[in-house]
PDB file of N, CA and C in Angstrom:
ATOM      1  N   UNK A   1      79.758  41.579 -85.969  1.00  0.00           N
ATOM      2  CA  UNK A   1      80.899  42.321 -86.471  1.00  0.00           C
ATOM      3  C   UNK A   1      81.843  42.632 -85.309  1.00  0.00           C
ATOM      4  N   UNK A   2      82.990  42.306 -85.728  1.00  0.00           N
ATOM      5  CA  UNK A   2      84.138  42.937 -84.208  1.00  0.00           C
ATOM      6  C   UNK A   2      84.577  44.476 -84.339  1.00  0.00           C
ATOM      7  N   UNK A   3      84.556  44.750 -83.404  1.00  0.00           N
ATOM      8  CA  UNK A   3      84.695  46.267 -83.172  1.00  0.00           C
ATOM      9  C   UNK A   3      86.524  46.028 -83.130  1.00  0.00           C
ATOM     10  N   UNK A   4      87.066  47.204 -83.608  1.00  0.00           N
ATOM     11  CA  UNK A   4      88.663  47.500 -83.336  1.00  0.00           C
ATOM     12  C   UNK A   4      88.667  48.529 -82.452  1.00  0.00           C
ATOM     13  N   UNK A   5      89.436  48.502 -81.204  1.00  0.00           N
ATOM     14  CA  UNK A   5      90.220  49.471 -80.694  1.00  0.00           C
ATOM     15  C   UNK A   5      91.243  50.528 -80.763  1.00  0.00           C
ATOM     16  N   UNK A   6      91.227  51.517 -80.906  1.00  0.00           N
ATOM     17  CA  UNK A   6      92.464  52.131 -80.329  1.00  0.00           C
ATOM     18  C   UNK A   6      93.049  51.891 -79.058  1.00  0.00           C
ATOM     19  N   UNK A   7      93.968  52.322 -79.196  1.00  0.00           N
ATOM     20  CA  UNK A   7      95.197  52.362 -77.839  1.00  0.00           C
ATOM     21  C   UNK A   7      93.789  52.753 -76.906  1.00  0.00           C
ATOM     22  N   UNK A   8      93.552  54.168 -76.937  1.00  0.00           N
ATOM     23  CA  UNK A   8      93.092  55.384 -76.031  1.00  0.00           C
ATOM     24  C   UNK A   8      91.409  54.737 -76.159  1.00  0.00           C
ATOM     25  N   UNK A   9      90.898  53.996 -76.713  1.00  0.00           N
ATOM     26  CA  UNK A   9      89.754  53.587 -76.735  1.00  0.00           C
ATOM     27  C   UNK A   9      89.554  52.483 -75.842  1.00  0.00           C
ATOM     28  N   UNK A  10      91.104  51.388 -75.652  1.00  0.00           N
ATOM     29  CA  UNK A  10      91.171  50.119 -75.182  1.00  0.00           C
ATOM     30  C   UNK A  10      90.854  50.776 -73.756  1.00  0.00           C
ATOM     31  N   UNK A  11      91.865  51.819 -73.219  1.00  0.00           N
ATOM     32  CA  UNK A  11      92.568  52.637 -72.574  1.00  0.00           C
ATOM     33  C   UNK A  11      90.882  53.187 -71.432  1.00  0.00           C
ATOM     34  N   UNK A  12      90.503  53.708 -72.569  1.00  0.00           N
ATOM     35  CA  UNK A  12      89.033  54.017 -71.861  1.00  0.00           C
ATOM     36  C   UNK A  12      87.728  53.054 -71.343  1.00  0.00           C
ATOM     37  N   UNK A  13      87.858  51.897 -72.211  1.00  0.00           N
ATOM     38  CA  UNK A  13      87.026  51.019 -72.284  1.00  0.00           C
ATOM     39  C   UNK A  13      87.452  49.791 -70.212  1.00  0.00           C
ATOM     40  N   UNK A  14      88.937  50.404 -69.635  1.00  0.00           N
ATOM     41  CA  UNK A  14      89.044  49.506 -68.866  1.00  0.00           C
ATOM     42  C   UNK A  14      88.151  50.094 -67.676  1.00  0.00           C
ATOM     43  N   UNK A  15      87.415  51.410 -67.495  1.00  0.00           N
ATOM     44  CA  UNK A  15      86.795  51.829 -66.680  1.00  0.00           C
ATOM     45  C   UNK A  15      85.634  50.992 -66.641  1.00  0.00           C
ATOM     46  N   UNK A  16      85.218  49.736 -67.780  1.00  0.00           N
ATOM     47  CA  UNK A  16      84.233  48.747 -67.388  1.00  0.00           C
ATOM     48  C   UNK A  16      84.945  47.302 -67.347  1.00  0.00           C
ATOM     49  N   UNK A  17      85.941  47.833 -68.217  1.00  0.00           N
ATOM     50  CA  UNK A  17      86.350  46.146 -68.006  1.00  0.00           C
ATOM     51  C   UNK A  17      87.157  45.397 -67.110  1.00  0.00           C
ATOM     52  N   UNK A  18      88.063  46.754 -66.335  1.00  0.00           N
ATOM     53  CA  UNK A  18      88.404  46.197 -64.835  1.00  0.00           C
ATOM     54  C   UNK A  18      87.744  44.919 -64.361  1.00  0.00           C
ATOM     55  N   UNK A  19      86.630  46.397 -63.557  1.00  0.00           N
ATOM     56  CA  UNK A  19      86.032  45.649 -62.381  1.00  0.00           C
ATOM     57  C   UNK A  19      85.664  44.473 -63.161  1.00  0.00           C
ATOM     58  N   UNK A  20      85.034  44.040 -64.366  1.00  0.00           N
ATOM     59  CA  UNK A  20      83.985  42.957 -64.763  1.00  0.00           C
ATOM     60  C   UNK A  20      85.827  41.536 -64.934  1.00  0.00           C
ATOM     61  N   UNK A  21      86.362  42.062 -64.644  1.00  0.00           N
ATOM     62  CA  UNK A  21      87.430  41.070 -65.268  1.00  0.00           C
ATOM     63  C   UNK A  21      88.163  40.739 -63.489  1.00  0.00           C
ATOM     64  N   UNK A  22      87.802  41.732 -62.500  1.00  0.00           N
ATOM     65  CA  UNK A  22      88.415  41.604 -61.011  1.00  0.00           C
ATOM     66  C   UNK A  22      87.640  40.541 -60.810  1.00  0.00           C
ATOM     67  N   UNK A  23      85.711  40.615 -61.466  1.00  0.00           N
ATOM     68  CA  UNK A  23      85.001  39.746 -60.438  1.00  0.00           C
ATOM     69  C   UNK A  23      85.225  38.206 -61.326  1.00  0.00           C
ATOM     70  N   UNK A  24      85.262  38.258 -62.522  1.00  0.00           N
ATOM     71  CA  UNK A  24      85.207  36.705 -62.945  1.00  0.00           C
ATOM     72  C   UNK A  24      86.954  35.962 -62.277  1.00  0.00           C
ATOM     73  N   UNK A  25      87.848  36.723 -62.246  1.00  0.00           N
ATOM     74  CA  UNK A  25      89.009  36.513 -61.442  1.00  0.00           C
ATOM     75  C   UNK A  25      88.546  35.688 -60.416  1.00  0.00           C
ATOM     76  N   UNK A  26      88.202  36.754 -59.575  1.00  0.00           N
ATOM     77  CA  UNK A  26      87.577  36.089 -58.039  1.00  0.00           C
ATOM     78  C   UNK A  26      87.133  35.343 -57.827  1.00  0.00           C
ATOM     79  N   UNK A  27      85.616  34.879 -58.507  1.00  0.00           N
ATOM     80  CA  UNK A  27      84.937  33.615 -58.987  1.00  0.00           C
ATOM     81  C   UNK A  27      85.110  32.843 -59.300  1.00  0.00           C
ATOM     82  N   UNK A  28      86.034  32.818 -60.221  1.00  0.00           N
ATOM     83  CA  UNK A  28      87.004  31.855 -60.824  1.00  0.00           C
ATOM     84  C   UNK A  28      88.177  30.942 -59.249  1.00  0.00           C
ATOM     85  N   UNK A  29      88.464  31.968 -58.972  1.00  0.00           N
ATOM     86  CA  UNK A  29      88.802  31.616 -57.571  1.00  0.00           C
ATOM     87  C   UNK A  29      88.741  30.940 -56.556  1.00  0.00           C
ATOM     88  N   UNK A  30      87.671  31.092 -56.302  1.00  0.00           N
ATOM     89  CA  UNK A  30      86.404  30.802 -55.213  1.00  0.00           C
ATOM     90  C   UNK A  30      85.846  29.480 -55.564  1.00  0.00           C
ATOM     91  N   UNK A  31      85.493  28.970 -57.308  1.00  0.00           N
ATOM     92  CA  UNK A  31      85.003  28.131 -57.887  1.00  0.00           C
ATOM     93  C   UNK A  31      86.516  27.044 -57.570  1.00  0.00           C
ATOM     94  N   UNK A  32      87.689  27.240 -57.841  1.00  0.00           N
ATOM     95  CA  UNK A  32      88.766  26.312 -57.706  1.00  0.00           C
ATOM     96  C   UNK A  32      88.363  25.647 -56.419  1.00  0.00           C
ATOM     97  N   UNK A  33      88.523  26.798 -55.547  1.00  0.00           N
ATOM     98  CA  UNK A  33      88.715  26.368 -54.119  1.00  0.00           C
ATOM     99  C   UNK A  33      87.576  25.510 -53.129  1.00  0.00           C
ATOM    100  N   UNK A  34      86.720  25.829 -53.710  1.00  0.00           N
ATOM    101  CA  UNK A  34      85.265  24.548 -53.514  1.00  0.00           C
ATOM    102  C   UNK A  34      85.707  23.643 -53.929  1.00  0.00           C
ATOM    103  N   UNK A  35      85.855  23.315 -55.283  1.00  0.00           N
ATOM    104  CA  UNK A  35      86.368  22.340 -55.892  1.00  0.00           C
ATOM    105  C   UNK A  35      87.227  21.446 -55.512  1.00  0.00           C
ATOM    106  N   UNK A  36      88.635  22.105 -54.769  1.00  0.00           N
ATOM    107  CA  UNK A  36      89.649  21.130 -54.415  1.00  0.00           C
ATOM    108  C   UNK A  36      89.044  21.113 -53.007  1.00  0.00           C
ATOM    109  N   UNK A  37      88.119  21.797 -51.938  1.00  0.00           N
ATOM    110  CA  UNK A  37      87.565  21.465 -51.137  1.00  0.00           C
ATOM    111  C   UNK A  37      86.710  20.372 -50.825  1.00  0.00           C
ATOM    112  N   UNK A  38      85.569  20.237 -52.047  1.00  0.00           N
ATOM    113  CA  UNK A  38      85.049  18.743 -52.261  1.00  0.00           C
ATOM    114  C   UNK A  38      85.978  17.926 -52.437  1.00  0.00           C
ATOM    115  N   UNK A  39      86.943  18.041 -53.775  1.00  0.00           N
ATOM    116  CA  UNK A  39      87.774  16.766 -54.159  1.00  0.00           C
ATOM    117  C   UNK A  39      88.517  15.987 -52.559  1.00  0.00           C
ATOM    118  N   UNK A  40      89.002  17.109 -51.571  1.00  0.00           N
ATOM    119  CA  UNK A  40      89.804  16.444 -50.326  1.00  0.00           C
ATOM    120  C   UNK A  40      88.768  15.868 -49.089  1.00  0.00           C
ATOM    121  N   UNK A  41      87.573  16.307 -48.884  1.00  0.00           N
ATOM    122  CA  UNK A  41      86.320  16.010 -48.364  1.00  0.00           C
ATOM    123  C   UNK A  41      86.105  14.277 -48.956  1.00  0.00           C
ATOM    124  N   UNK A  42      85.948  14.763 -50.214  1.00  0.00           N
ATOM    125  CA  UNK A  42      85.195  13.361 -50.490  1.00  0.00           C
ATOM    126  C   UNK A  42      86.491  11.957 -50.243  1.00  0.00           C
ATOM    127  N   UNK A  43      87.782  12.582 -50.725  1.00  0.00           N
ATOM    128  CA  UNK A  43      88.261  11.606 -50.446  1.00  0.00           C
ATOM    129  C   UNK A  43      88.600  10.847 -49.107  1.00  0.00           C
ATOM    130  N   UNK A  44      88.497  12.101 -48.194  1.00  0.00           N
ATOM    131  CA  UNK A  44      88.652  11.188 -46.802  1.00  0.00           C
ATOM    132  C   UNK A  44      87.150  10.894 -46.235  1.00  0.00           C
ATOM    133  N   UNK A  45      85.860  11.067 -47.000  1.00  0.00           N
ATOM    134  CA  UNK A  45      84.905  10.746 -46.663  1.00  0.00           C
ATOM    135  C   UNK A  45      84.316  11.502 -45.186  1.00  0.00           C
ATOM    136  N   UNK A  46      84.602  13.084 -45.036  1.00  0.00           N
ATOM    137  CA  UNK A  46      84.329  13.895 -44.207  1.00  0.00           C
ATOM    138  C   UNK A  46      83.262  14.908 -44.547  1.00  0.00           C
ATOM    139  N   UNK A  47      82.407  14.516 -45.685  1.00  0.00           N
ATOM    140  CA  UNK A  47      81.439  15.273 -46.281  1.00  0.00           C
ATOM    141  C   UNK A  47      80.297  14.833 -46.518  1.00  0.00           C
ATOM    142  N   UNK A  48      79.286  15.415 -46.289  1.00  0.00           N
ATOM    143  CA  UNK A  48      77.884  15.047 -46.134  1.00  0.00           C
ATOM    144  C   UNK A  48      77.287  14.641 -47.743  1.00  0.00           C
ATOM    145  N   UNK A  49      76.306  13.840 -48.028  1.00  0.00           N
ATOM    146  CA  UNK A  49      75.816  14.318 -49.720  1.00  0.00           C
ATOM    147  C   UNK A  49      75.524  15.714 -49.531  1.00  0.00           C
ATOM    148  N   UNK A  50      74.187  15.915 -48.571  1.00  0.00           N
ATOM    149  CA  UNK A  50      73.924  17.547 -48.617  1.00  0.00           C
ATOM    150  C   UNK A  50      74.520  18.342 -48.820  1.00  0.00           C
ATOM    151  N   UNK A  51      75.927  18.471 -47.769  1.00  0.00           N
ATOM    152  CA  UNK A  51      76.978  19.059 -48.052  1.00  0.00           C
ATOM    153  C   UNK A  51      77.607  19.050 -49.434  1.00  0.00           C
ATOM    154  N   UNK A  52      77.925  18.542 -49.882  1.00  0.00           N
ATOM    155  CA  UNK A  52      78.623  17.948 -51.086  1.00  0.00           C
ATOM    156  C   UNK A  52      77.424  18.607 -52.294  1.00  0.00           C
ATOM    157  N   UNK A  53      76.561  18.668 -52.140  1.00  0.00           N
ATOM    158  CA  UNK A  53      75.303  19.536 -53.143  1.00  0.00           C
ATOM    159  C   UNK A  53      74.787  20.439 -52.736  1.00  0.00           C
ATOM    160  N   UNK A  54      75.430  20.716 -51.912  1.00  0.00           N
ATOM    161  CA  UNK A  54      75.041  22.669 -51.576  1.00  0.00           C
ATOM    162  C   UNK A  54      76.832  22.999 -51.832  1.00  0.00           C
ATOM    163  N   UNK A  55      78.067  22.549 -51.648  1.00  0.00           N
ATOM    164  CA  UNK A  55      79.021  23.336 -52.301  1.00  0.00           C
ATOM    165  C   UNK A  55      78.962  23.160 -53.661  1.00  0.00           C
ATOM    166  N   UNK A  56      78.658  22.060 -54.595  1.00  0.00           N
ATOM    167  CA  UNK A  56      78.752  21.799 -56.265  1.00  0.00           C
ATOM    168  C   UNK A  56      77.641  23.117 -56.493  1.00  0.00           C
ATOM    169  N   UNK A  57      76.881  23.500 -55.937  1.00  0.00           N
ATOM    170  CA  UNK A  57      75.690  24.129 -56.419  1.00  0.00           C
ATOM    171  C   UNK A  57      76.393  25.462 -56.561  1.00  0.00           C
ATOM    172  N   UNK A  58      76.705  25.800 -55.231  1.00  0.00           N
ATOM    173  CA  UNK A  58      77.717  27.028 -55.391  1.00  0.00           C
ATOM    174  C   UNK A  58      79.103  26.802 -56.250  1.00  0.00           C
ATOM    175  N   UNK A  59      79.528  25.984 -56.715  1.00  0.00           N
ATOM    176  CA  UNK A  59      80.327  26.349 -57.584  1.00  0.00           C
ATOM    177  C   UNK A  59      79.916  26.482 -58.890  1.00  0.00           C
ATOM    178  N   UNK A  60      78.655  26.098 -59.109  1.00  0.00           N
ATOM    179  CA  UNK A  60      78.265  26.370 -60.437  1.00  0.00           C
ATOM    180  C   UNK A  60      77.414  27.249 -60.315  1.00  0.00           C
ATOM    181  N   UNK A  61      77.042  28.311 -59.513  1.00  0.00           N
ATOM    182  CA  UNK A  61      76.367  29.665 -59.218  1.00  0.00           C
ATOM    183  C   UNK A  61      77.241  30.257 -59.760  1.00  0.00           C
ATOM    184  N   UNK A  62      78.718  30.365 -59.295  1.00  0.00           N
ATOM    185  CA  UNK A  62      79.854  31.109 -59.749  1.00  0.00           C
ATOM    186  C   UNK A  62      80.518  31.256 -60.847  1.00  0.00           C
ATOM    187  N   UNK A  63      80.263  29.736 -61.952  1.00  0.00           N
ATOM    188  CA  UNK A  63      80.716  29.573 -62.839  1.00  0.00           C
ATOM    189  C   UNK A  63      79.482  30.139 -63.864  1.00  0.00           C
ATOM    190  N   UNK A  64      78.198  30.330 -63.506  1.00  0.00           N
ATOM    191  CA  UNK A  64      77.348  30.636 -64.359  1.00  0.00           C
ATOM    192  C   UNK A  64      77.420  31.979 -64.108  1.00  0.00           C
ATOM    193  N   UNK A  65      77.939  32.772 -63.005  1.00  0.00           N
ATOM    194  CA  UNK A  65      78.381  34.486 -63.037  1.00  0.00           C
ATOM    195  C   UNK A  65      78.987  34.583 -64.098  1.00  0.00           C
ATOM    196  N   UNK A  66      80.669  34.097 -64.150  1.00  0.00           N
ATOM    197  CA  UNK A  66      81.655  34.424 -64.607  1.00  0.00           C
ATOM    198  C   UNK A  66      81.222  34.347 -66.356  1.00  0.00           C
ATOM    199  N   UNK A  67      80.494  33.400 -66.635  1.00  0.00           N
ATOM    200  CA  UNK A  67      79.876  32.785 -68.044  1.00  0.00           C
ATOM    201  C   UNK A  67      79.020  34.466 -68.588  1.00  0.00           C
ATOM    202  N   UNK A  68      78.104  34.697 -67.462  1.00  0.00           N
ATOM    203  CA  UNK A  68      77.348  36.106 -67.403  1.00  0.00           C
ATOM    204  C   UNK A  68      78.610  37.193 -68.180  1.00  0.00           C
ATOM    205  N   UNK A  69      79.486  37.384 -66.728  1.00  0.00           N
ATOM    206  CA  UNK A  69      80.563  38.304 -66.752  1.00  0.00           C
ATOM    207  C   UNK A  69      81.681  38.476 -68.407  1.00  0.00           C
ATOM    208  N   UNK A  70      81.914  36.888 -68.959  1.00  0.00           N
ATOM    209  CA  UNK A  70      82.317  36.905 -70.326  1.00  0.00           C
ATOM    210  C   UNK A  70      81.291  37.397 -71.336  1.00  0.00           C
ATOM    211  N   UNK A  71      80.402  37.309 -71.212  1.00  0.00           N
ATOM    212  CA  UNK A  71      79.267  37.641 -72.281  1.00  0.00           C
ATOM    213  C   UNK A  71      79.528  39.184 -71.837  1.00  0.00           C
ATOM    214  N   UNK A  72      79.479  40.205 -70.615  1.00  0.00           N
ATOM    215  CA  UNK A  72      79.809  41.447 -71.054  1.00  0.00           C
ATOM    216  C   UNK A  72      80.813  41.987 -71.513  1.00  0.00           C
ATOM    217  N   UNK A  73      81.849  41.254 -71.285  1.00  0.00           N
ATOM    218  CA  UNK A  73      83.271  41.699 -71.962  1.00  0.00           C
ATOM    219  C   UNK A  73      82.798  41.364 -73.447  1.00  0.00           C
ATOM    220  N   UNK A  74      82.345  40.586 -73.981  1.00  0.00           N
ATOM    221  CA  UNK A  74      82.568  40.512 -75.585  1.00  0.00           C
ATOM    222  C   UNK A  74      81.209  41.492 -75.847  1.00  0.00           C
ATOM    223  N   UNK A  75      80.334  42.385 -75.357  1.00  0.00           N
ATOM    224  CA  UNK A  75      79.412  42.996 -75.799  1.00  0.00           C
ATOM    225  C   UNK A  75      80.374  44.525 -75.571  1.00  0.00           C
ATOM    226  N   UNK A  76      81.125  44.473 -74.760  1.00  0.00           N
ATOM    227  CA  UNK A  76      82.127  45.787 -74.932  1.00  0.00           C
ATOM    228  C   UNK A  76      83.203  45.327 -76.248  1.00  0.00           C
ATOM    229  N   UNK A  77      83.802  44.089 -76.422  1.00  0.00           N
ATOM    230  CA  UNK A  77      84.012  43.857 -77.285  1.00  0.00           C
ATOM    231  C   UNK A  77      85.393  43.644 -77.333  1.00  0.00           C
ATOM    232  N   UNK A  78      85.632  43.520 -75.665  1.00  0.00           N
ATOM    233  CA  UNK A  78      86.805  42.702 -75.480  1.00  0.00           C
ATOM    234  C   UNK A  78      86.855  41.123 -75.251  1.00  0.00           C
ATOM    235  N   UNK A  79      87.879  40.723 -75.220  1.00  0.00           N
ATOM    236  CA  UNK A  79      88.151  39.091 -74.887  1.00  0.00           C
ATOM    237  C   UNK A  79      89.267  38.818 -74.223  1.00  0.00           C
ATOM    238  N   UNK A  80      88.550  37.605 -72.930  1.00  0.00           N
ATOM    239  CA  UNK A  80      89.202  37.388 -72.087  1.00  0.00           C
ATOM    240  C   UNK A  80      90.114  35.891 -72.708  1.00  0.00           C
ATOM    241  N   UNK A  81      90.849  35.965 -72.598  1.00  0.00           N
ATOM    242  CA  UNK A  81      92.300  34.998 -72.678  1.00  0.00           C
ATOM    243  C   UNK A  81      92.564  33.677 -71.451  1.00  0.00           C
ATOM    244  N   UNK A  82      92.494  34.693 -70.404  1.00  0.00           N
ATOM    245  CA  UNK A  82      92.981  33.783 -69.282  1.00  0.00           C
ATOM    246  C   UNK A  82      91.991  34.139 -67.876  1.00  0.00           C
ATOM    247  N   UNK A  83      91.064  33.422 -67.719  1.00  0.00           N
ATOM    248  CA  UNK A  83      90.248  33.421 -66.658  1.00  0.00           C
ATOM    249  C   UNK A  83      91.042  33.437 -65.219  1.00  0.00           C
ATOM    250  N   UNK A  84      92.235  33.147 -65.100  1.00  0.00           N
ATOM    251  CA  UNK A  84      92.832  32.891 -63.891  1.00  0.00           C
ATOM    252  C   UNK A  84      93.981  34.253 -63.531  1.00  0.00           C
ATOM    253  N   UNK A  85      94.373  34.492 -64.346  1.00  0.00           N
ATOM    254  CA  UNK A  85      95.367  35.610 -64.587  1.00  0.00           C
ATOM    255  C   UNK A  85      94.549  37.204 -64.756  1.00  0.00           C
ATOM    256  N   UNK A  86      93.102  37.255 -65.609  1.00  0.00           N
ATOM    257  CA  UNK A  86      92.531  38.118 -65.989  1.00  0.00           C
ATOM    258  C   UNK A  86      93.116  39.003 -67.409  1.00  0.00           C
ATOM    259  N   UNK A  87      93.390  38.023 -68.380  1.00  0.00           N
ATOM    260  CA  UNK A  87      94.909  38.272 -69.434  1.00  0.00           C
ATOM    261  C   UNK A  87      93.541  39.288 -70.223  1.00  0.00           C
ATOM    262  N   UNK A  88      93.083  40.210 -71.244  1.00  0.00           N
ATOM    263  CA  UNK A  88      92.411  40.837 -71.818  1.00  0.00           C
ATOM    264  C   UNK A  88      92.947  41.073 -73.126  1.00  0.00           C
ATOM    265  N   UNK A  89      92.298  40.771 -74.182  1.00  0.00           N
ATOM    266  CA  UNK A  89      92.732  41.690 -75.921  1.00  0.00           C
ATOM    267  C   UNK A  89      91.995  42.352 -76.223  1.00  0.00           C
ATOM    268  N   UNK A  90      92.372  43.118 -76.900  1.00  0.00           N
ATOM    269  CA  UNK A  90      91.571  44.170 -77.432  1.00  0.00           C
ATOM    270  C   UNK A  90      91.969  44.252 -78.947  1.00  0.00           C
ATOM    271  N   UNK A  91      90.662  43.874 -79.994  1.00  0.00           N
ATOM    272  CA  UNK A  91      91.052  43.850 -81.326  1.00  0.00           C
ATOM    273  C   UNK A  91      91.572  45.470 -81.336  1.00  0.00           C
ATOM    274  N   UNK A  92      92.439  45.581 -82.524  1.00  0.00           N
ATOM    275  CA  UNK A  92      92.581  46.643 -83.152  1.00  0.00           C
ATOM    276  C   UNK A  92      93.132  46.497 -84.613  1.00  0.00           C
ATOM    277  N   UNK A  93      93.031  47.001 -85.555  1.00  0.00           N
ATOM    278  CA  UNK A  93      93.700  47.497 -86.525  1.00  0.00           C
ATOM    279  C   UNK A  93      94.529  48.059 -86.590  1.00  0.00           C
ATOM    280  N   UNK A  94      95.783  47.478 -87.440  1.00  0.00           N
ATOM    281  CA  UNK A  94      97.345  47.887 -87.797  1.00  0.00           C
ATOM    282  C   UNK A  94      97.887  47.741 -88.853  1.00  0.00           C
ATOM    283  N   UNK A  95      98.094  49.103 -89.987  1.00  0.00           N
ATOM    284  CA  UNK A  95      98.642  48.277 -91.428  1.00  0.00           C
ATOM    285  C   UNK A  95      98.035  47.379 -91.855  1.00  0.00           C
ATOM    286  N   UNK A  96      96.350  47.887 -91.297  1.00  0.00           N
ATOM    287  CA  UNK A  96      95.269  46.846 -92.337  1.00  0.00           C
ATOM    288  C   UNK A  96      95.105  45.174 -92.113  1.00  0.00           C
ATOM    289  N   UNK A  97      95.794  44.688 -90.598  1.00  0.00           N
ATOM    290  CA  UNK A  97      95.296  43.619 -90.824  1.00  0.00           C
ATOM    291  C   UNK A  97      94.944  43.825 -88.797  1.00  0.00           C
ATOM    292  N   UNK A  98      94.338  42.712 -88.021  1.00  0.00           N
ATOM    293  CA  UNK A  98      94.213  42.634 -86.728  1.00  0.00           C
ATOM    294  C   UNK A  98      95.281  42.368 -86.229  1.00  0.00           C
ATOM    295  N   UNK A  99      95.567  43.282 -85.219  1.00  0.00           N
ATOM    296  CA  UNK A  99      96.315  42.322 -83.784  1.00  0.00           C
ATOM    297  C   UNK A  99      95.725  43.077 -82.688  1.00  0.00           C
ATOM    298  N   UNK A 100      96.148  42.428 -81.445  1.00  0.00           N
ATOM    299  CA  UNK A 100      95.526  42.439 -80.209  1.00  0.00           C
ATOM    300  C   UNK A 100      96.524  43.180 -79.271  1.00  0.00           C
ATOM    301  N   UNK A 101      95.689  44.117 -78.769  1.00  0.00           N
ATOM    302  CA  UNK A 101      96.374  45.149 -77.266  1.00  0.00           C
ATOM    303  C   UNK A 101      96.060  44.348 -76.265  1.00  0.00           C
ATOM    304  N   UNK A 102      97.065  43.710 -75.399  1.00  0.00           N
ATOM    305  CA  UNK A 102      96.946  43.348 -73.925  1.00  0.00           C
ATOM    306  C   UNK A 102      96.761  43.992 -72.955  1.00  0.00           C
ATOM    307  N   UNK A 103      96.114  43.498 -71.942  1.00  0.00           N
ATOM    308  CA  UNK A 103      95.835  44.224 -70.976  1.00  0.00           C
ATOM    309  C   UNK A 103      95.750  42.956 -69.984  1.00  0.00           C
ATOM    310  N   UNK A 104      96.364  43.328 -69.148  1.00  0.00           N
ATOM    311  CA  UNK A 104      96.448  41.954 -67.628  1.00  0.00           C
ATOM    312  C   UNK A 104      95.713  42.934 -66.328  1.00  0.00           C
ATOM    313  N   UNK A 105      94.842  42.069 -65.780  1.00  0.00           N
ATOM    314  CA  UNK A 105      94.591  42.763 -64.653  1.00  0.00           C
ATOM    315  C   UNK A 105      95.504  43.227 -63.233  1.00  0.00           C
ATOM    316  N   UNK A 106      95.407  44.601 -63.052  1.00  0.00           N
ATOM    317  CA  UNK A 106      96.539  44.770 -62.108  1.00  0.00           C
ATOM    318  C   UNK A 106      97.219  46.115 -62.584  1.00  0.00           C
ATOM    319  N   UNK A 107      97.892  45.928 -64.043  1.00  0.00           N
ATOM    320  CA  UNK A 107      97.790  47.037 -64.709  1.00  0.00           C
ATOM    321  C   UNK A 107      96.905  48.233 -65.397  1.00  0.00           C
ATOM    322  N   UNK A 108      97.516  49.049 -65.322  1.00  0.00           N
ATOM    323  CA  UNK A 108      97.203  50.489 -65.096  1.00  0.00           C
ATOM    324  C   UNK A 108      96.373  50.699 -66.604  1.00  0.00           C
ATOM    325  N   UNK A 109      97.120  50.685 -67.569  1.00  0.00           N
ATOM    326  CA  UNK A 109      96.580  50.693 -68.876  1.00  0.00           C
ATOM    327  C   UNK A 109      96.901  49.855 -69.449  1.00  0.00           C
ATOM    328  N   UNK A 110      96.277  50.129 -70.936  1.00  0.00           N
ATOM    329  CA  UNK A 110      96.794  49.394 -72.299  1.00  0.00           C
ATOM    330  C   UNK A 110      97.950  49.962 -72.853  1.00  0.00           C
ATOM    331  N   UNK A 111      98.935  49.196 -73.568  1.00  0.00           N
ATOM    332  CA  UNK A 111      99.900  49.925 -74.024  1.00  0.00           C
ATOM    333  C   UNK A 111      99.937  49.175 -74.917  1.00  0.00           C
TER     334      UNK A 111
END
């Protein structure tokens, strides 16, 4: 069942969903930047296999956080939008049908 928000509920609810939305940000991050790190490695052939499977490993350490980190946002019972941006909705009820309160990371509240 989806839970609806209020404003002041979304509002309260970012005291967990910040931080959990700063770290899949970051990760998300971190996971690019391995990534285009192998992709320029391998192409000039300046990378070890070892090498090359100890960074893939860590990028999918990070991607299996962030996977973690979405599963707590939807058990609070928000949803993340944009893994790169940190974009957030928050169901709510309005005149009886759903729409969604945004919330971007960076900002202060929901409005």
């Amino acid at each position: 069942m989806e839970r609806y928000f209020t404003v002041e509920e979304a509002n309260h609810a970012l005291a967990l969903v910040s931080p959990i939305v700063s770290d899949i940000v970051a990760k998300m991050n971190q996971a690019k930047r391995i990534h285009e790190e192998v992709k320029t490695e391998r192409e000039r052939a300046h990378i070890s296999e070892t090498e090359l499977l100890g960074k893939l490993r860590m990028a999918e350490k990070l991607l299996n956080e962030v996977e973690y980190h979405m599963k707590e946002l939807e058990s609070v019972g928000a949803m993340l939008k944009d893994l790169t941006l940190g974009l957030v909705d928050f169901p709510c009820l309005h005149d009886a049908r759903v729409v969604y309160l945004c919330w971007m990371l960076g900002e202060k509240n929901v409005s």
